[in-house]
C-alpha atoms as a PDB file:
ATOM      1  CA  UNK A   1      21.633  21.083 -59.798  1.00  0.00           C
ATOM      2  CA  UNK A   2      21.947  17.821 -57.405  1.00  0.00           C
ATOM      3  CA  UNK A   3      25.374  19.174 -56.161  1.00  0.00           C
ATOM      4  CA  UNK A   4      24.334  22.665 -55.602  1.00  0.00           C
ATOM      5  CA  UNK A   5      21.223  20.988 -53.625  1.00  0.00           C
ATOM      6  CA  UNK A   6      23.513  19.074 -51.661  1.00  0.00           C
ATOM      7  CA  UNK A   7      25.945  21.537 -51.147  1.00  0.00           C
ATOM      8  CA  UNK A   8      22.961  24.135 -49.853  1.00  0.00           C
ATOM      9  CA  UNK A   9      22.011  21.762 -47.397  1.00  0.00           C
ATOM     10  CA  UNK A  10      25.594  20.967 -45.902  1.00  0.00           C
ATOM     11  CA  UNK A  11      25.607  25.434 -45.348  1.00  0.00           C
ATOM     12  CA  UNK A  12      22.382  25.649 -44.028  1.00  0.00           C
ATOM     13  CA  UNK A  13      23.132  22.183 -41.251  1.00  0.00           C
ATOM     14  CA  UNK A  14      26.302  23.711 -40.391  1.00  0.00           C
ATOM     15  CA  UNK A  15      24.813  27.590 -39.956  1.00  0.00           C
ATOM     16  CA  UNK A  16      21.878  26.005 -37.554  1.00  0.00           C
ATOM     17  CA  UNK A  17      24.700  24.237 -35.394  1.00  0.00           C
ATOM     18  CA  UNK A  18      27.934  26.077 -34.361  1.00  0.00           C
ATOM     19  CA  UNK A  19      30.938  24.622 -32.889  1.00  0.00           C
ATOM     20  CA  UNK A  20      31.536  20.911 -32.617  1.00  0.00           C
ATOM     21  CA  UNK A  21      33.113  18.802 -34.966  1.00  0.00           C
ATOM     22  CA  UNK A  22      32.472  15.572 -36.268  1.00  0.00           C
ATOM     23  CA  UNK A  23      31.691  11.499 -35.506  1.00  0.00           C
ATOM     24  CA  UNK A  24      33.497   9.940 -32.885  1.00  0.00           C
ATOM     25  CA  UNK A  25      36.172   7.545 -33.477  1.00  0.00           C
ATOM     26  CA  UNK A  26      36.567   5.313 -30.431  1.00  0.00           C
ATOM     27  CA  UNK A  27      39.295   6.229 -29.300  1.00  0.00           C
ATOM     28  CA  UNK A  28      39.058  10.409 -30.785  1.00  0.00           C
ATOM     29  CA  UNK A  29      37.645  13.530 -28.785  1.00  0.00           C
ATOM     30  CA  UNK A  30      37.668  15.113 -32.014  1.00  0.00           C
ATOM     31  CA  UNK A  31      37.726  13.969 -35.923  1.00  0.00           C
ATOM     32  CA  UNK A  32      36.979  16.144 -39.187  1.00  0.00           C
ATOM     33  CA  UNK A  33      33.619  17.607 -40.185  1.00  0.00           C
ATOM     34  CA  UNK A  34      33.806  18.292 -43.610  1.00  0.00           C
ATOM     35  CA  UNK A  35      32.746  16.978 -46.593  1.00  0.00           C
ATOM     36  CA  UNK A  36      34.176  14.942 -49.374  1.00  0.00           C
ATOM     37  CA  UNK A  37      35.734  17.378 -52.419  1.00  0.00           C
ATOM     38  CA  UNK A  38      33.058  18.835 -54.057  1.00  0.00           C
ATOM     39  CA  UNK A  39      33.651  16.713 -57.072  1.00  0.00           C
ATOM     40  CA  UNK A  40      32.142  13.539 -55.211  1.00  0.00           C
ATOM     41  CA  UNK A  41      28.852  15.326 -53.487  1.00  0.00           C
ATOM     42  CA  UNK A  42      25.972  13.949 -54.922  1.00  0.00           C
ATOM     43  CA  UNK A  43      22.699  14.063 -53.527  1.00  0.00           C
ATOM     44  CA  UNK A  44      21.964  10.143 -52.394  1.00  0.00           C
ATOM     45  CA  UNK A  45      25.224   9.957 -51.212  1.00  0.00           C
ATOM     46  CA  UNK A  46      26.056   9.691 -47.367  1.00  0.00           C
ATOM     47  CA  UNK A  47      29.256  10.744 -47.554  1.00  0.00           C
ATOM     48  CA  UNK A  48      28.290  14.326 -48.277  1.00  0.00           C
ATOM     49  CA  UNK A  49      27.575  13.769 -44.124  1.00  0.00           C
ATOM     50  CA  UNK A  50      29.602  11.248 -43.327  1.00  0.00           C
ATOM     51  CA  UNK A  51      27.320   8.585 -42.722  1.00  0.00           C
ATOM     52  CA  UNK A  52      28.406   5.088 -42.206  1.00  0.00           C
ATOM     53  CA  UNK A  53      27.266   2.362 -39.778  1.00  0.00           C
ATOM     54  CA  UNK A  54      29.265   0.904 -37.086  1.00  0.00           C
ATOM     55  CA  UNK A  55      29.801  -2.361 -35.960  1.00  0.00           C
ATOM     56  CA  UNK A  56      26.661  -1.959 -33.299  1.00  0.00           C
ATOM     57  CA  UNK A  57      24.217  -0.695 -36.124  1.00  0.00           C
ATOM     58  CA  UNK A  58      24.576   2.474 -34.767  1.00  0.00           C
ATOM     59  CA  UNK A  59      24.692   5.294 -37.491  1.00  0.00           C
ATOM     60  CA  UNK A  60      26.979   7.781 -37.514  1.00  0.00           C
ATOM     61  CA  UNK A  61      27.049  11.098 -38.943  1.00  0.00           C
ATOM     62  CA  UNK A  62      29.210  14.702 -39.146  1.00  0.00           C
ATOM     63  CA  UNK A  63      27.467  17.045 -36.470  1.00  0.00           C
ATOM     64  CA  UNK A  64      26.710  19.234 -38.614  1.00  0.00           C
ATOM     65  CA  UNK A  65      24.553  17.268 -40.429  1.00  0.00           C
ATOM     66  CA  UNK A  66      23.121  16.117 -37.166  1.00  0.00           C
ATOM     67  CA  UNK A  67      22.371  19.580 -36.023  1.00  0.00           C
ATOM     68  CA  UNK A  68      20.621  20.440 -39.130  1.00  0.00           C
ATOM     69  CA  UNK A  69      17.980  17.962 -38.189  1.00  0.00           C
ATOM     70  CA  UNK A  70      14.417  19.472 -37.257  1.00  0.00           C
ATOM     71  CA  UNK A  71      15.013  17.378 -33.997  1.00  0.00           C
ATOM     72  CA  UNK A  72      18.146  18.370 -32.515  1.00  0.00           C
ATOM     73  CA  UNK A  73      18.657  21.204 -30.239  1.00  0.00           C
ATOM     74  CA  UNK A  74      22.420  21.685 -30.793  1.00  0.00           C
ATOM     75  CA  UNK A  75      22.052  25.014 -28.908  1.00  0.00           C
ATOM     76  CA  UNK A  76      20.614  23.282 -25.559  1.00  0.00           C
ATOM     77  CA  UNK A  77      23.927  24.211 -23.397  1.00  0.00           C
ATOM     78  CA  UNK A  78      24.290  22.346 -20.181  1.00  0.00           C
ATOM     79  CA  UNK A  79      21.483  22.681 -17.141  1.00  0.00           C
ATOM     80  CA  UNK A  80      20.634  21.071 -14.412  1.00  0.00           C
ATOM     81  CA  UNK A  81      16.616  19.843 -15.610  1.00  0.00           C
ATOM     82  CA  UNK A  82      14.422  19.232 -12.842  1.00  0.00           C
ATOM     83  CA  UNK A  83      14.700  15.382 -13.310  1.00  0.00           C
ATOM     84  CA  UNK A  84      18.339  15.445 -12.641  1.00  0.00           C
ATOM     85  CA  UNK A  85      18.409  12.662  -9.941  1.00  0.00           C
ATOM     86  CA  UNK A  86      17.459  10.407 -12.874  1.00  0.00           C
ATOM     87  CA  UNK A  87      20.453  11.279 -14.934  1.00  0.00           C
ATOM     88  CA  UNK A  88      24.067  10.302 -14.507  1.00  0.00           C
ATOM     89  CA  UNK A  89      26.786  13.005 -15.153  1.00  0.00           C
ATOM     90  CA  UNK A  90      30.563  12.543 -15.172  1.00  0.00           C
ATOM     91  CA  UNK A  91      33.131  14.915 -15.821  1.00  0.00           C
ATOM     92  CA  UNK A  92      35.684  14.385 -17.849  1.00  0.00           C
ATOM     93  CA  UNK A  93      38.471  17.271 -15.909  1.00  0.00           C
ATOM     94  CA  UNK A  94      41.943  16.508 -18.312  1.00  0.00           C
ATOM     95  CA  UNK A  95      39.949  16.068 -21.300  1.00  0.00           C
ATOM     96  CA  UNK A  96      37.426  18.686 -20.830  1.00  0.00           C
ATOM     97  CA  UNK A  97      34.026  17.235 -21.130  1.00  0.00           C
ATOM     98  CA  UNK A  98      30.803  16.821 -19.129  1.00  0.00           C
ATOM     99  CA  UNK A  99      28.685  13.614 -20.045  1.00  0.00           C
ATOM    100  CA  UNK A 100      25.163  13.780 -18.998  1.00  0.00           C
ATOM    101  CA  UNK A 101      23.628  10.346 -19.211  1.00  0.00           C
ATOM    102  CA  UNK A 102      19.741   9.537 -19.530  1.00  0.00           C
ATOM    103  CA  UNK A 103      18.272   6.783 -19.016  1.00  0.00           C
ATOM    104  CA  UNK A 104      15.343   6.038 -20.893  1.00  0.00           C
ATOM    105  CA  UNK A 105      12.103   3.381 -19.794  1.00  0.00           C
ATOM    106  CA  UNK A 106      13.496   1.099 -21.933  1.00  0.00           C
ATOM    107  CA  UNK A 107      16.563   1.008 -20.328  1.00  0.00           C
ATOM    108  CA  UNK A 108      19.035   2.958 -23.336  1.00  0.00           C
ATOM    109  CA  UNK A 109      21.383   5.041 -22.024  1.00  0.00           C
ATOM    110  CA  UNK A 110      21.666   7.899 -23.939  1.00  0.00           C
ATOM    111  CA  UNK A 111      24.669  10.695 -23.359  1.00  0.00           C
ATOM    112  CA  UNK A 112      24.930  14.602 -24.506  1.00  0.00           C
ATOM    113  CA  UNK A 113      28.714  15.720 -24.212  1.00  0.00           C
ATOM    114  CA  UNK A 114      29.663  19.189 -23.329  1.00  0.00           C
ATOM    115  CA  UNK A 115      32.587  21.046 -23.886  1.00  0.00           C
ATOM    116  CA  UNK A 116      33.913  22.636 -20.226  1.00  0.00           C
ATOM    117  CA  UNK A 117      32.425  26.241 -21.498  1.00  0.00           C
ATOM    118  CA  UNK A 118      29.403  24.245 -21.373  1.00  0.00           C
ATOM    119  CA  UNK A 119      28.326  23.883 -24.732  1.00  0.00           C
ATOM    120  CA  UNK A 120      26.563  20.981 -26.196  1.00  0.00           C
ATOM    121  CA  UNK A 121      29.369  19.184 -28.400  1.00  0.00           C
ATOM    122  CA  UNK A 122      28.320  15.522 -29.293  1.00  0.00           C
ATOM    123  CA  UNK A 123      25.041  13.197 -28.771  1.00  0.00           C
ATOM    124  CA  UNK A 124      23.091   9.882 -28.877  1.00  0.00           C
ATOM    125  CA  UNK A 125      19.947   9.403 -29.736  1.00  0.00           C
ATOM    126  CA  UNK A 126      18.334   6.340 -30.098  1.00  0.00           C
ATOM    127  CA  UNK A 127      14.522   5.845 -31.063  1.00  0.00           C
ATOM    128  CA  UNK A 128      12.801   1.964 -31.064  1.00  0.00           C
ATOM    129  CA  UNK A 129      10.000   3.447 -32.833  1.00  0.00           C
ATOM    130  CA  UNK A 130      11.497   4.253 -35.782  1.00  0.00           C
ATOM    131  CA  UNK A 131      14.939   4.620 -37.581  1.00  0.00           C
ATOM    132  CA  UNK A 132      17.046   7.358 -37.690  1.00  0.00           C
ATOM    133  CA  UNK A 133      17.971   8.076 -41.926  1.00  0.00           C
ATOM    134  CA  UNK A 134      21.170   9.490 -42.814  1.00  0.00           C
ATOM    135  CA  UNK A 135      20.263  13.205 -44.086  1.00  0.00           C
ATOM    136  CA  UNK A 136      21.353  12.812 -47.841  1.00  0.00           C
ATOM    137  CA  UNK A 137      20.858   9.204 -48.045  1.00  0.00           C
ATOM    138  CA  UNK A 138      17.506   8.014 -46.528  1.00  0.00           C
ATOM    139  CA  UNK A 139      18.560   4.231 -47.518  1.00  0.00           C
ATOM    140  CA  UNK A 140      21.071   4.554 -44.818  1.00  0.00           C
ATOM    141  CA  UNK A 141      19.287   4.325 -41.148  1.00  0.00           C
ATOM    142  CA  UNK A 142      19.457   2.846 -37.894  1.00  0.00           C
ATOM    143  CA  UNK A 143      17.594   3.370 -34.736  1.00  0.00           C
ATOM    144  CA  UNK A 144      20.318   4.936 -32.613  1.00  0.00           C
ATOM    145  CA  UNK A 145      22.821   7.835 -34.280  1.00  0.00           C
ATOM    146  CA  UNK A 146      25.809   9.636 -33.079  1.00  0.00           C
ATOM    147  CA  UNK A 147      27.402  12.472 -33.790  1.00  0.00           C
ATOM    148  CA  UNK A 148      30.240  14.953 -32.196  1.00  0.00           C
ATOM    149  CA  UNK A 149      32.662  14.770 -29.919  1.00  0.00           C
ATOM    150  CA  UNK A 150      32.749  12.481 -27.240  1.00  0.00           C
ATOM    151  CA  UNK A 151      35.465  11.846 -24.042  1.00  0.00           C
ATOM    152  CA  UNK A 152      38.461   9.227 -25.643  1.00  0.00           C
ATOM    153  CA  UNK A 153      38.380   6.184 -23.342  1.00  0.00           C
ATOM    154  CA  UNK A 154      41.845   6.352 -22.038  1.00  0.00           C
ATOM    155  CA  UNK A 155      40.485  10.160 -20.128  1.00  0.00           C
ATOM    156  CA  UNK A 156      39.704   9.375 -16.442  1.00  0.00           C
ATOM    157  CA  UNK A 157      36.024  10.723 -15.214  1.00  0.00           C
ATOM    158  CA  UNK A 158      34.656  12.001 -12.009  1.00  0.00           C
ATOM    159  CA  UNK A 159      31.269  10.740 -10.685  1.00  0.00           C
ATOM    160  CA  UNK A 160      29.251  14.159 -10.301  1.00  0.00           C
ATOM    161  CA  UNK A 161      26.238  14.723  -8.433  1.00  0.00           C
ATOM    162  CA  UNK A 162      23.432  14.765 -11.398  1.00  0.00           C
ATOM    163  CA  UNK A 163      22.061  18.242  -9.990  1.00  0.00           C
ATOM    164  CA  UNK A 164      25.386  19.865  -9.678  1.00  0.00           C
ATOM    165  CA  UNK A 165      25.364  23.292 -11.450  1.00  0.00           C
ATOM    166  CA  UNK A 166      28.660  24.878 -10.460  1.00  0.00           C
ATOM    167  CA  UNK A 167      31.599  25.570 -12.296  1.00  0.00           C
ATOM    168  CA  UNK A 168      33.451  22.669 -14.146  1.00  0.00           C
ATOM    169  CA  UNK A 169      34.824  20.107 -13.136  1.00  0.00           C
ATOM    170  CA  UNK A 170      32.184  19.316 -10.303  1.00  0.00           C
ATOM    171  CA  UNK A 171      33.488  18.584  -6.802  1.00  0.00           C
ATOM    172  CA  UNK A 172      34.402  14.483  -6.729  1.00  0.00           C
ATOM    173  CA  UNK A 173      31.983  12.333  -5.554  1.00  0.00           C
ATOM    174  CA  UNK A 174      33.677   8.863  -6.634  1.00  0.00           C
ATOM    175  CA  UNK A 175      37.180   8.510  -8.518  1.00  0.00           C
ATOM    176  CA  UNK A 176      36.826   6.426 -11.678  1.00  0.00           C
ATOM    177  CA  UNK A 177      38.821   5.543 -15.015  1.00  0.00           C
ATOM    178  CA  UNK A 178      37.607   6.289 -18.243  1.00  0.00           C
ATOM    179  CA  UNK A 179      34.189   4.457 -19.245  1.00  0.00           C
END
């Protein structure tokens, strides 16, 4: 019964959220999203979403498992919002991203990554009022997750103008490396 539970909620996280594919790696654009063999899933467990903690206390999870949460729009493509000019955006144009950067009152900074299409394809999001919880392990929590894709640090970005909404990659405002 606990495995079928489990297994249910993997299908219904990944039908809410198409596309994408797992937790960064450091250094990876793109690592699995998939569970453990069926065998292992057990409800309690965070593997069934790949939850683990890194070395900052972030937690991080497959994103599929972080778009099944009531909280994340995983279908938000890229805009330009009317607070723009607070935002930072770089293009990534060899590796094919967009990072749009927010930066909260508290200071965070907190980045979406899109695909070039435009899609939303991995995210932060970090809370200091309460803690994030790994989706089928609630003992497992931190109060900033990530999940996706994100840019490898060895791809070189472009400095975009925050309310740019033409084509990708925007038009260069400032050459840098990687971040």
């Amino acid at each position: 019964m606990k495995r079928a539970l489990a297994a249910s909620l993997l299908l219904l996280a990944a039908a809410r959220c198409s596309g994408g594919s797992a937790r960064p790696a450091v250094d990876a654009a793109v690592i699995r999203d998939a569970p453990p063999a069926e065998a292992s899933i057990q409800q309690g467990d965070p593997a069934l979403c790949g939850c683990t903690i890194d070395a900052e206390g972030t937690l991080d999870l497959f994103w599929s498992c972080y778009c099944g949460q009531s909280f994340a729009d995983c279908s938000a493509g890229l805009s330009v919002t009317s607070d723009c000019a607070a935002r930072v955006r770089r293009d990534y144009p060899a590796c094919g991203f967009t990072v749009i950067t927010t930066i909260t009152a508290s200071g965070d900074q907190i980045p979406s990554v899109y695909d070039a299409s435009g899609n939303l394809v991995g995210r932060v999001a970090h809370n200091d009022l309460s803690a994030y919880t790994c989706p089928t392990d609630p003992t497992t929590e931190s109060d900033t997750e990530r999940a996706g894709q994100f840019p490898p640090s060895t791809c070189a970005s472009v400095v975009c103008d925050p309310c740019y909404s033409g084509p990708f990659p925007c038009a260069v405002l400032d050459a840098a490396t990687g971040d």
